[in-house]
Protein backbone atom coordinates (compact mmCIF):
# COMPACT_ATOMS: atom_id res chain seq x y z
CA UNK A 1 -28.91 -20.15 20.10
CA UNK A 2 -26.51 -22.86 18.79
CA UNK A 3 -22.91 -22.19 17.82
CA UNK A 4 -23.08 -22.76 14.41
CA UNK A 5 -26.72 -20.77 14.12
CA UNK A 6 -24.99 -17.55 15.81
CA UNK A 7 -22.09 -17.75 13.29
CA UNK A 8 -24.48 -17.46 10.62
CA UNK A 9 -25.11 -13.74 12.15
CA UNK A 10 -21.64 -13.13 11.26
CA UNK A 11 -20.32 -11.50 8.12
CA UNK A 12 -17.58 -12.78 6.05
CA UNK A 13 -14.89 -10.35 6.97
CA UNK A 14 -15.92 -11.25 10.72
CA UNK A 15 -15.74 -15.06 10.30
CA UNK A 16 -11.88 -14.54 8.70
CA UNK A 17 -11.36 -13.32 11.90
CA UNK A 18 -13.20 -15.82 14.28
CA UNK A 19 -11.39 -18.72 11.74
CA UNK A 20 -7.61 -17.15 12.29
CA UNK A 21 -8.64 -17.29 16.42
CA UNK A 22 -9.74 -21.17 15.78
CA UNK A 23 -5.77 -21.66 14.17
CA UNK A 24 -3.87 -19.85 16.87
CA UNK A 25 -6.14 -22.22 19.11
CA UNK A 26 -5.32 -25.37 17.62
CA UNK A 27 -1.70 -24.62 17.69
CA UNK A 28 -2.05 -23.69 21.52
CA UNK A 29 -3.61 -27.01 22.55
CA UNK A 30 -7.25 -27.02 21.03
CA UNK A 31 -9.50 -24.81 23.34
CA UNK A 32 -10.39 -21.45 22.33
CA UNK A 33 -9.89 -18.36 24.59
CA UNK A 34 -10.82 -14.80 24.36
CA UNK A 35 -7.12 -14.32 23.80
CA UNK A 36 -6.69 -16.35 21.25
CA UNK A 37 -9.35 -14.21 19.23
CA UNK A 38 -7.81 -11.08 20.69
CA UNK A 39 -4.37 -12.68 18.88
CA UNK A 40 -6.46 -12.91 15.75
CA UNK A 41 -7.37 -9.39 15.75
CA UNK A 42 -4.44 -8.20 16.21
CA UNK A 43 -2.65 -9.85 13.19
CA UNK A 44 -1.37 -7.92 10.01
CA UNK A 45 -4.33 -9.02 8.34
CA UNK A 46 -6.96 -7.89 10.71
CA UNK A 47 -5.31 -4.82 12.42
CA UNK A 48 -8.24 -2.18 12.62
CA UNK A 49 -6.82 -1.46 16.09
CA UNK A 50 -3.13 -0.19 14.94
CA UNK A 51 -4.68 3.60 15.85
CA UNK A 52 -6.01 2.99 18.57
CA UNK A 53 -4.11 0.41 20.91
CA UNK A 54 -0.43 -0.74 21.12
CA UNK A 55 -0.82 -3.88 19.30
CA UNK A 56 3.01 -4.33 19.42
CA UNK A 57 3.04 -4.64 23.37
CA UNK A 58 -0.34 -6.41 23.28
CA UNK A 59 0.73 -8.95 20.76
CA UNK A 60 4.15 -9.37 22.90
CA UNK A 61 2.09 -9.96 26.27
CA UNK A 62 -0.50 -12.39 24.52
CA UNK A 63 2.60 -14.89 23.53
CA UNK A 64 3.66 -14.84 26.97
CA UNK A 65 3.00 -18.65 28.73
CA UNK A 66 0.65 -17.21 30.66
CA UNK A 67 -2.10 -15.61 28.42
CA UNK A 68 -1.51 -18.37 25.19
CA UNK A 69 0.83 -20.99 26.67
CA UNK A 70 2.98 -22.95 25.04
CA UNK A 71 2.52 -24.58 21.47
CA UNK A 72 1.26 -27.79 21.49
CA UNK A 73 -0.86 -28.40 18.12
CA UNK A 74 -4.30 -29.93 18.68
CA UNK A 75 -6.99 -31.38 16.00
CA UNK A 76 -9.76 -30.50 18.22
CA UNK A 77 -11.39 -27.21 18.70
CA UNK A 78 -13.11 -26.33 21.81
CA UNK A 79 -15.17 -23.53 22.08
CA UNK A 80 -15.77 -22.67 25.74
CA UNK A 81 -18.63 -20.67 27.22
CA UNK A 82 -16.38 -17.76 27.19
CA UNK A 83 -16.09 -17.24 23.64
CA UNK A 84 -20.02 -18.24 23.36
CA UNK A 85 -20.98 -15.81 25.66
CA UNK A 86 -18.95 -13.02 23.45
CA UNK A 87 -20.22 -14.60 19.98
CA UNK A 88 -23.73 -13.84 22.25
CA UNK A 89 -22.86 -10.33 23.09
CA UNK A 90 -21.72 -9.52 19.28
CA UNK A 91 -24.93 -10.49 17.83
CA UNK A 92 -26.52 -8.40 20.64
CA UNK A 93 -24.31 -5.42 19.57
CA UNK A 94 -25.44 -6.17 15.48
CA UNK A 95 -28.98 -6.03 16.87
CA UNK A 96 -28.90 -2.83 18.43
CA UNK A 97 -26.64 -0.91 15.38
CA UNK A 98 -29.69 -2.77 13.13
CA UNK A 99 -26.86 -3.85 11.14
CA UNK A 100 -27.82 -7.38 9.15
CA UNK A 101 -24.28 -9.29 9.46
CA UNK A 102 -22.31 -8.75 12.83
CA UNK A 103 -18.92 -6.70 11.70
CA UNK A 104 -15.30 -7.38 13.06
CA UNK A 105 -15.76 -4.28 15.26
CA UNK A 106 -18.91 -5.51 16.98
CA UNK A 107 -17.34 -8.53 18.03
CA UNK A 108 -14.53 -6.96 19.20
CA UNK A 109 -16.47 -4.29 21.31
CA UNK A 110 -18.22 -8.15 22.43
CA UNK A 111 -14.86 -9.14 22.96
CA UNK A 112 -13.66 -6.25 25.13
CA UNK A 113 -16.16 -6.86 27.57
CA UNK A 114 -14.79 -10.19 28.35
CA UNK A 115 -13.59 -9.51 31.98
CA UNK A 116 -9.68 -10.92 30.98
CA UNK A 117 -9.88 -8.77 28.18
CA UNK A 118 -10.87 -5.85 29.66
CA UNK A 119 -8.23 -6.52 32.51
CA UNK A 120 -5.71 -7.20 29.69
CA UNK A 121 -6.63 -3.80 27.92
CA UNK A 122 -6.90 -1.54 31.37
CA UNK A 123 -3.32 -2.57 32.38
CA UNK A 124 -2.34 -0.85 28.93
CA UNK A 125 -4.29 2.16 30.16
CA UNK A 126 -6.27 1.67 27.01
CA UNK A 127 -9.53 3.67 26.71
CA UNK A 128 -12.11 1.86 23.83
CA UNK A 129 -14.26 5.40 23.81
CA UNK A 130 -11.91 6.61 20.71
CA UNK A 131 -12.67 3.65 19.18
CA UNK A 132 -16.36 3.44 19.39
CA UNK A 133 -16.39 6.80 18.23
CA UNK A 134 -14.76 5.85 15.36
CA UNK A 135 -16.69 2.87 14.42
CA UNK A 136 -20.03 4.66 15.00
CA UNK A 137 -18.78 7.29 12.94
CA UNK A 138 -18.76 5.18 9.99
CA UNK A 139 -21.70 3.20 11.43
CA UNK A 140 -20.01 -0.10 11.89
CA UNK A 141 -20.28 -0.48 8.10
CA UNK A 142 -18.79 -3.90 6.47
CA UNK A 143 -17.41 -2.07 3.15
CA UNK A 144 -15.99 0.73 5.37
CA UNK A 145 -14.48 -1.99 7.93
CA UNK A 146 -12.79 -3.05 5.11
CA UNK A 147 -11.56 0.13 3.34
CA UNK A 148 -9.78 0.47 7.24
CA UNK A 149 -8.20 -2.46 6.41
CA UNK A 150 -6.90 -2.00 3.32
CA UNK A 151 -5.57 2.01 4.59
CA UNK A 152 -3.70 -0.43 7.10
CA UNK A 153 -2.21 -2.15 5.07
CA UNK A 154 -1.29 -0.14 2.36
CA UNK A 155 0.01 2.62 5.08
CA UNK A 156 2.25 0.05 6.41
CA UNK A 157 3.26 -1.49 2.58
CA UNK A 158 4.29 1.84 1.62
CA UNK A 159 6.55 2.55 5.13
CA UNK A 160 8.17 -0.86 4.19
CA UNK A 161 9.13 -0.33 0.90
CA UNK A 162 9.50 2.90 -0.15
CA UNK A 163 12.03 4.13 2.65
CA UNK A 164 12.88 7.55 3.12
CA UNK A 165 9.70 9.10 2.31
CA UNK A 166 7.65 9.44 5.70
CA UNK A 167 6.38 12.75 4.87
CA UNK A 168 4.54 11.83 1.54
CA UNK A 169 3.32 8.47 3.04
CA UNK A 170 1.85 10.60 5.36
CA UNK A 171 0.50 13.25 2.87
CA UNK A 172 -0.94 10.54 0.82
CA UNK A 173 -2.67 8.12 3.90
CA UNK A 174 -4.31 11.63 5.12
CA UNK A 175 -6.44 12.23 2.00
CA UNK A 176 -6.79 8.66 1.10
CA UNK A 177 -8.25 8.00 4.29
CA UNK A 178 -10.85 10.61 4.42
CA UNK A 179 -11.81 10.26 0.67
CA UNK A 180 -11.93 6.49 1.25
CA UNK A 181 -13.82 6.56 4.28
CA UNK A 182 -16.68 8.80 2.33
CA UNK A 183 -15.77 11.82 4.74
CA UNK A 184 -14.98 14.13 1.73
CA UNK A 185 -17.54 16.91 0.62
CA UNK A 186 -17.79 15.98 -2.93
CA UNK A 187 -17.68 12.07 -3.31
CA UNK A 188 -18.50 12.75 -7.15
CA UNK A 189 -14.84 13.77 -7.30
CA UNK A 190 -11.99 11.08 -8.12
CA UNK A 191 -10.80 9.35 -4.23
CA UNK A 192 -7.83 11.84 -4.31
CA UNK A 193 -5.75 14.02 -7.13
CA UNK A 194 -2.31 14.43 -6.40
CA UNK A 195 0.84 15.89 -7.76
CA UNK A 196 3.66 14.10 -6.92
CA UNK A 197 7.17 15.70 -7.32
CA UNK A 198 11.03 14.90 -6.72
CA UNK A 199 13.69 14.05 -8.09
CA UNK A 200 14.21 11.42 -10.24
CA UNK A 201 13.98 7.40 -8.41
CA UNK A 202 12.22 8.91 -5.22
CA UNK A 203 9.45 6.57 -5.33
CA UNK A 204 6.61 8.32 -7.20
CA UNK A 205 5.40 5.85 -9.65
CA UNK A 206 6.43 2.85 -6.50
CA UNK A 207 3.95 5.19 -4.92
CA UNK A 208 1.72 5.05 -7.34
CA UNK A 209 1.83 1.16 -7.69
CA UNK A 210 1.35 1.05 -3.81
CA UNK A 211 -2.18 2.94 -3.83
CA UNK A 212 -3.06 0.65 -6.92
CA UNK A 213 -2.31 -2.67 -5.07
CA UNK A 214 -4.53 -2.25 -2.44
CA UNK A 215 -7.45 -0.11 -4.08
CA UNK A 216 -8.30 -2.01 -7.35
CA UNK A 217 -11.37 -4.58 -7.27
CA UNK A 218 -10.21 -7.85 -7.99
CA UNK A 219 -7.44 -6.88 -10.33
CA UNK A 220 -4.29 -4.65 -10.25
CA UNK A 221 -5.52 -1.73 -12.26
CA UNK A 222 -3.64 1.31 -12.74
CA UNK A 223 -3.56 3.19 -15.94
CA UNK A 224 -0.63 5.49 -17.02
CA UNK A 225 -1.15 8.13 -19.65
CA UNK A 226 1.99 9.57 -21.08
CA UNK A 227 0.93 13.45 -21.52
CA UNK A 228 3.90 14.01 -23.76
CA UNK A 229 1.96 12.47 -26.52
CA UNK A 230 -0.48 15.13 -26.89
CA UNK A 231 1.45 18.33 -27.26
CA UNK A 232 -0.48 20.27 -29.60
CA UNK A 233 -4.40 21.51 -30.30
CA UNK A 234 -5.46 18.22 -32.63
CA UNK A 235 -3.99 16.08 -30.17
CA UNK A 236 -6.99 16.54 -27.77
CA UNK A 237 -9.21 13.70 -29.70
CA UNK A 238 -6.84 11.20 -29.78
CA UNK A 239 -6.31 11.64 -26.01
CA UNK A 240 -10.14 12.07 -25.23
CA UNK A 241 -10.61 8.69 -27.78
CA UNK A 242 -8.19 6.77 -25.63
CA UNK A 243 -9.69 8.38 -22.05
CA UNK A 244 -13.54 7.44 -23.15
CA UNK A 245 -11.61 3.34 -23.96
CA UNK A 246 -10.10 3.14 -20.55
CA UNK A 247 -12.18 5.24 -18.32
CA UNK A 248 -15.22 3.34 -16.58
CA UNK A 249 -18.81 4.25 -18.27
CA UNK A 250 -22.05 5.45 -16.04
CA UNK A 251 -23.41 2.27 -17.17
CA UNK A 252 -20.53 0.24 -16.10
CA UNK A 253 -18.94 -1.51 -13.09
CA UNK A 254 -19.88 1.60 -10.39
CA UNK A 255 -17.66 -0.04 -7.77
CA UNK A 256 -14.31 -0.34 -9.74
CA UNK A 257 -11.66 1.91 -8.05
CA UNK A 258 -8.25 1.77 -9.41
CA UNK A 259 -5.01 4.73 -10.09
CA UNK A 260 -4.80 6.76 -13.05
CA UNK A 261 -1.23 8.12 -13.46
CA UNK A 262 -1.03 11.45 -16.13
CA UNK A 263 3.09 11.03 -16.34
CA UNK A 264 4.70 14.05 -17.84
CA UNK A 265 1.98 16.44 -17.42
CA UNK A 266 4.13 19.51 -17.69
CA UNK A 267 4.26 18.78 -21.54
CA UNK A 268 0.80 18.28 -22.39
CA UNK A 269 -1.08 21.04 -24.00
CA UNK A 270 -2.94 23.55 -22.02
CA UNK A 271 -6.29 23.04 -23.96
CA UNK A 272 -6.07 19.20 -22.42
CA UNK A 273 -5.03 20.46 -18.81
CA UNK A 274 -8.41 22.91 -19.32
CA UNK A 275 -10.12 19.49 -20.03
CA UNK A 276 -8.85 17.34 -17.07
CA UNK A 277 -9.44 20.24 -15.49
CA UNK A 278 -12.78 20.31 -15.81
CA UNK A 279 -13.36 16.46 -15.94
CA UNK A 280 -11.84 16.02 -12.84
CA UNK A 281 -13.86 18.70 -10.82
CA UNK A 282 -16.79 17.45 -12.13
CA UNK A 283 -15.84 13.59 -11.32
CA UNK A 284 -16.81 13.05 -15.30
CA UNK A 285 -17.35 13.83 -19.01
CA UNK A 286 -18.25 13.08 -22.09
CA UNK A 287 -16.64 10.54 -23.93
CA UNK A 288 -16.02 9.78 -27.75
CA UNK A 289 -18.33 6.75 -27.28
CA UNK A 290 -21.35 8.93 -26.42
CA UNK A 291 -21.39 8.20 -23.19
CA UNK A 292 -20.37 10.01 -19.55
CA UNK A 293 -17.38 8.79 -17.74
CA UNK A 294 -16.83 8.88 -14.33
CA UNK A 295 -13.97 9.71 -12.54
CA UNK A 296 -15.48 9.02 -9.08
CA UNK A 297 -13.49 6.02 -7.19
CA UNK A 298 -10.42 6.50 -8.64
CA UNK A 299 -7.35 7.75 -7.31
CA UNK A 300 -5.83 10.50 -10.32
CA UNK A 301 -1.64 11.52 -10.00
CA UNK A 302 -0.02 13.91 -11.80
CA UNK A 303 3.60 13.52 -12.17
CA UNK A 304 6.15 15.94 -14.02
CA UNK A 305 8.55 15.09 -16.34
CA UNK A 306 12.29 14.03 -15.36
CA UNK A 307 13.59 16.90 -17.20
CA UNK A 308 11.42 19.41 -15.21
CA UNK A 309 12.52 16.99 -12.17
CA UNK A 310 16.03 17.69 -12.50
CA UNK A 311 15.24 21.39 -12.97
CA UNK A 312 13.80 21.54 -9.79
CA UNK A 313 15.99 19.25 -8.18
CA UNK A 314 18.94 21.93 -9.57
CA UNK A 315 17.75 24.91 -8.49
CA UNK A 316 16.72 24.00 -5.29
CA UNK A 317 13.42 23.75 -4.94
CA UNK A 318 13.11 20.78 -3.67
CA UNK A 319 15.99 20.32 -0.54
CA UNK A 320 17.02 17.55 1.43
CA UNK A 321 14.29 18.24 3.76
CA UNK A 322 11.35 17.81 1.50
CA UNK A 323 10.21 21.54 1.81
CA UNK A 324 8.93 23.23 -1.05
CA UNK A 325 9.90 26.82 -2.92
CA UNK A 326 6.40 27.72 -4.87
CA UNK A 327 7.81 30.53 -6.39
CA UNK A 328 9.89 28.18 -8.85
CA UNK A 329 7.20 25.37 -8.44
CA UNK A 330 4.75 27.28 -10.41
CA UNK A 331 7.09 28.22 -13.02
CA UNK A 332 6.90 24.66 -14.24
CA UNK A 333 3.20 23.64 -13.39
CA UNK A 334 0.41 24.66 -14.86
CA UNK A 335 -1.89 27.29 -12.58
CA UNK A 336 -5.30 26.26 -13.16
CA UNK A 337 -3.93 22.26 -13.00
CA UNK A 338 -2.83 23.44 -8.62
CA UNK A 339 -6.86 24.46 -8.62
CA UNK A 340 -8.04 20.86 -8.55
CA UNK A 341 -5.17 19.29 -7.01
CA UNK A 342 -6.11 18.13 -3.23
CA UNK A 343 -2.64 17.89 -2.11
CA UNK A 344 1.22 18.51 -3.13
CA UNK A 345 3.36 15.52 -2.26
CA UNK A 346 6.84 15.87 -2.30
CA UNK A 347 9.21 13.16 -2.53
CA UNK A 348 13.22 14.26 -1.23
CA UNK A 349 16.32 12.69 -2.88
CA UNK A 350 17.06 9.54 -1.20
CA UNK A 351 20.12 9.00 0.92
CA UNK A 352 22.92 5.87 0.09
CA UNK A 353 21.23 4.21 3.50
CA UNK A 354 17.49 4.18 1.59
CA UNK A 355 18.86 3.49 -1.26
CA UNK A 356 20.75 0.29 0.20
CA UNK A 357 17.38 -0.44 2.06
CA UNK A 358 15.75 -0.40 -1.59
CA UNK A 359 19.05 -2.15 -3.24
CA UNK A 360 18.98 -5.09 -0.41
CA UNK A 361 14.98 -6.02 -0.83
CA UNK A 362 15.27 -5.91 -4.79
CA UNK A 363 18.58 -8.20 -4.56
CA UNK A 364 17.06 -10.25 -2.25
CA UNK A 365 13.72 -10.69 -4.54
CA UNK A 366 15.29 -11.05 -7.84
CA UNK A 367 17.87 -13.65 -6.68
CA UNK A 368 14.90 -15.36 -5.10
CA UNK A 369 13.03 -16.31 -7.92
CA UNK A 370 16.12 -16.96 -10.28
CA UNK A 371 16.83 -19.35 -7.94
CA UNK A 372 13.81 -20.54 -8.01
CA UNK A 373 13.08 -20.96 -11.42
CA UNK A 374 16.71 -22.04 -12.15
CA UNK A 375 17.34 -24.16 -9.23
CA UNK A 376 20.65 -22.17 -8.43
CA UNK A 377 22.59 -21.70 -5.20
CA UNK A 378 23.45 -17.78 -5.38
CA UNK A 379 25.19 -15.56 -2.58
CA UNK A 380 26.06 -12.14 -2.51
CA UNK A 381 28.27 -9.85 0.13
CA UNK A 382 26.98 -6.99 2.18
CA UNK A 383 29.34 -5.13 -0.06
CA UNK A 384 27.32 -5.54 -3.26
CA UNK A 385 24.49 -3.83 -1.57
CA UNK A 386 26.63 -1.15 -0.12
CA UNK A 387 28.32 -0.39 -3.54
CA UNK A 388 24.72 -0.11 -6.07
CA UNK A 389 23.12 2.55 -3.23
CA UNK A 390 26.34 4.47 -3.83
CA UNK A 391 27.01 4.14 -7.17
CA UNK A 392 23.43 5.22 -7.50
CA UNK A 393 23.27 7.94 -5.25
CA UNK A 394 26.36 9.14 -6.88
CA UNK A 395 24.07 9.15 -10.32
CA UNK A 396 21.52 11.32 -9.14
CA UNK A 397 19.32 7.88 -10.32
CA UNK A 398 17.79 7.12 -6.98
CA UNK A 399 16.08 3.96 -7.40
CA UNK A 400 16.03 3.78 -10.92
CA UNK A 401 19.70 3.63 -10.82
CA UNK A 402 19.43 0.61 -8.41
CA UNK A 403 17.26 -1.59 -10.52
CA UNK A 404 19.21 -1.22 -13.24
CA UNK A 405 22.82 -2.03 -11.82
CA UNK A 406 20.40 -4.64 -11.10
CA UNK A 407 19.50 -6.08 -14.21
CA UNK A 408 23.16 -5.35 -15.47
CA UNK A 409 25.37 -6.13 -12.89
CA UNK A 410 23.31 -8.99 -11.43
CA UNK A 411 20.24 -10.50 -13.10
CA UNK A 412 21.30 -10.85 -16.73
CA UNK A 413 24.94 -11.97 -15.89
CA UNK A 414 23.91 -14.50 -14.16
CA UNK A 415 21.01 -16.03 -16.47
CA UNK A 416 24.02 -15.90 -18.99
CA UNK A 417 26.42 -18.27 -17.50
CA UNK A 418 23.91 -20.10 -16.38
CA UNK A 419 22.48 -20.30 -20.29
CA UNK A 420 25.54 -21.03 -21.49
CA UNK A 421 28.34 -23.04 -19.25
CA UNK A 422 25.67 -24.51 -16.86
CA UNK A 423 27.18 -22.39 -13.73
CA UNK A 424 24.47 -22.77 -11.16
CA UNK A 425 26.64 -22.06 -7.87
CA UNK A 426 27.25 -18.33 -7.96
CA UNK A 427 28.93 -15.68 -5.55
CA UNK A 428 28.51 -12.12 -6.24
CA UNK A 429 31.32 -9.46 -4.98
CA UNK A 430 32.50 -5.91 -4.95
CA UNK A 431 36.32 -5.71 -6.48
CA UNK A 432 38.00 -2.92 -7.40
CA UNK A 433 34.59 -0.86 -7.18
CA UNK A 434 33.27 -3.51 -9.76
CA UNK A 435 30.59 -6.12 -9.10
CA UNK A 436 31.98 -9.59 -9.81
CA UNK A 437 30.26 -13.08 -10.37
CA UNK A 438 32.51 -15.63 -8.70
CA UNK A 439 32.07 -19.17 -9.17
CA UNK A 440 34.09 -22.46 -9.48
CA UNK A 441 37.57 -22.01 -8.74
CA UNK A 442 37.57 -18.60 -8.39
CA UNK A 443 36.68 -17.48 -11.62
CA UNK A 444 34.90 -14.31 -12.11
CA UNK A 445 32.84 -12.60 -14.82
């Protein structure tokens, strides 16, 4: 079986792979090694094995001279009779799961019988058995393969750039993996419902945002339902009207997945908590249109008002340490709203470290594309950082409070002389607890 005939066994997520080992090889001289499509599998991208090998150490020993060499860029691939004998062994591997397209495990169960390989992974004391479990488990299924994927990188999204909030990342990636995965009892039901709580600027809508980025088909879709609009009895049709325009449809797309965020839900009225409820145990209902809805797919948050945020943040039921005092939880929260909730995910005040962590990446990404779009030269201290996260912290505004010092302080200021006296060569600094724009001669704003 020719080359280009066996890649035709292989499915698309598979060949993403196989074409990221072909770069790595061209940049390392041209021909193709089984560690050069170990490298490939080991990338952010492709990382199915983060749980179940040290792709850190791995990754380190694969750029050593010995196992890649050095760079040397080549226009020539060759594929040598190693990597055809493991493109053999995958398809053989397809075959015997009766799968139709080989999937990125199967090839890399192929490629981990590769004797330098299997060297490689023994001197890491690495045993694959976990792993084959796991991929058997879900059958070596493309669609699942690439739900993995996206947990991956959405686990490791959210660890980047919501600091400070390790325990809900972990809450959240626990039931998003087995709902994802199809290892929950009642797959009817939405892929997770979750009440998210904290103080204000923890990171709950961020988190929201996160889960929506990385679980919508095709486009970013997360809806967000402000419950404080429907207060009273007759408000339930206008909020059922508006549910039936934005919920999916039996008859619809069945494989959209997106977030639905119910902000505020402490203020709604009970008769439209009953409802949700209901819906939401169900996975659907009947909509205004005449139609059923479904529910199923997507991921549903509920997320308390900041006044009832504060509250809780006040009295103490919700301390430094994330842990949780239900006796004045449930004095804010609805009763029969905790019946159909899957988890409780707590989000702690942020310390002034987090918040600089948050304060240096949003500096750092605004500044960026002003820059960019205004073809400015713009530099900032390590004290401008160090002076939002505490002015912020000091607030009680988390990381509300740092985006807008932000926009203030930073963004609009700097748009404005650049609008109006042309300034395009800007330093921004902390004086007397103040954040200055310096430019020119010394000048400040």
């Amino acid at each position: 079986m020719g080359k280009e005939k066996i890649l035709n066994e292989f499915s698309k997520s598979t060949l993403e792979i196989f074409k990221e080992a072909k770069e790595i090889a061209l940049e390392h001289g041209g021909k193709m090694s089984p560690y050069h499509l170990m490298a490939a599998f080991l990338s952010e991208e492709n990382n199915l094995l983060r749980h179940f090998i040290p792709i850190r150490k791995i990754g380190s020993a694969l750029r050593s001279e010995k196992m890649i060499g050095k760079k040397r860029v080549s226009n020539t691939i060759i594929i040598t009779e190693n990597i055809q004998s493991i493109l053999k062994r995958a398809v053989k591997i397809k075959q015997k799961n009766k799968n139709k397209k080989v999937t990125p495990p199967e090839l890399f169960l192929a490629l981990a019988e590769d004797k330098k390989i299997s060297e490689l992974l023994k001197s890491f004391n690495i045993n694959l058995n976990k792993f084959n479990a796991e991929m058997t488990k879900i059958g070596f299924d493309e669609q699942k393969y690439n739900k993995i994927k996206r947990l991956n990188l959405l686990d490791k999204y959210i660890e980047r750039n919501i600091p400070g909030q390790c325990k809900a990342r972990k809450k959240v990636m626990s039931v998003l993996r087995m709902v994802k995965l199809g290892l929950d009892i009642k797959p009817e039901r939405p892929d997770g419902v979750f009440l998210f709580l904290g103080p204000v600027g923890t990171g709950k809508y961020s988190m929201a945002k996160a889960i929506a980025k990385y679980f919508s088909d095709g486009k970013f879709n997360l809806l967000n339902f402000d419950m404080n609009l429907y207060q009273d009895a007759w408000d339930f049709d206008k909020f059922l009207d508006i549910l039936s325009h934005n919920i999916r449809s039996i008859n619809g797309d069945k494989s959209e997945e997106g977030v639905i965020v119910f902000n505020k839900i402490d203020l709604t009225h009970p008769s439209i908590v009953n409802f949700m409820v209901d819906a939401l145990g169900k996975g659907r209902f009947p909509g205004t249109d005449g139609q059923i809805h479904l529910f199923s797919k997507y991921t549903v948050i509920f997320i308390p008002s900041d006044k009832l945020s504060n509250k809780h943040a006040k009295i103490g039921f919700i301390n430094s340490k994330g842990e949780i005092n239900y006796e004045d939880y449930l004095r804010g929260i609805s009763k029969p709203l905790l019946s159909i909730v899957d988890d409780v995910v707590v989000f702690r005040k942020l310390e002034p470290i987090e918040l600089a962590k948050v304060a240096k990446r949003n500096v750092k990404v605004v500044l960026n594309r002003i820059s960019k779009e205004y073809n400015m030269k713009i530099k900032y201290s390590d004290d401008v950082i160090k002076h939002i996260a505490e002015v912020s912290y000091d607030r009680e505004m988390g990381r509300r409070g740092v985006n807008k010092m932000i926009d203030e302080y930073i963004s609009l200021p700097i748009v404005n002389l650049f609008v109006q006296k042309g300034i395009s060569n800007i330093y921004i600094n902390v004086k007397n607890r103040k954040i200055v724009l310096e430019y020119g001669d010394g000048k400040r704003k």
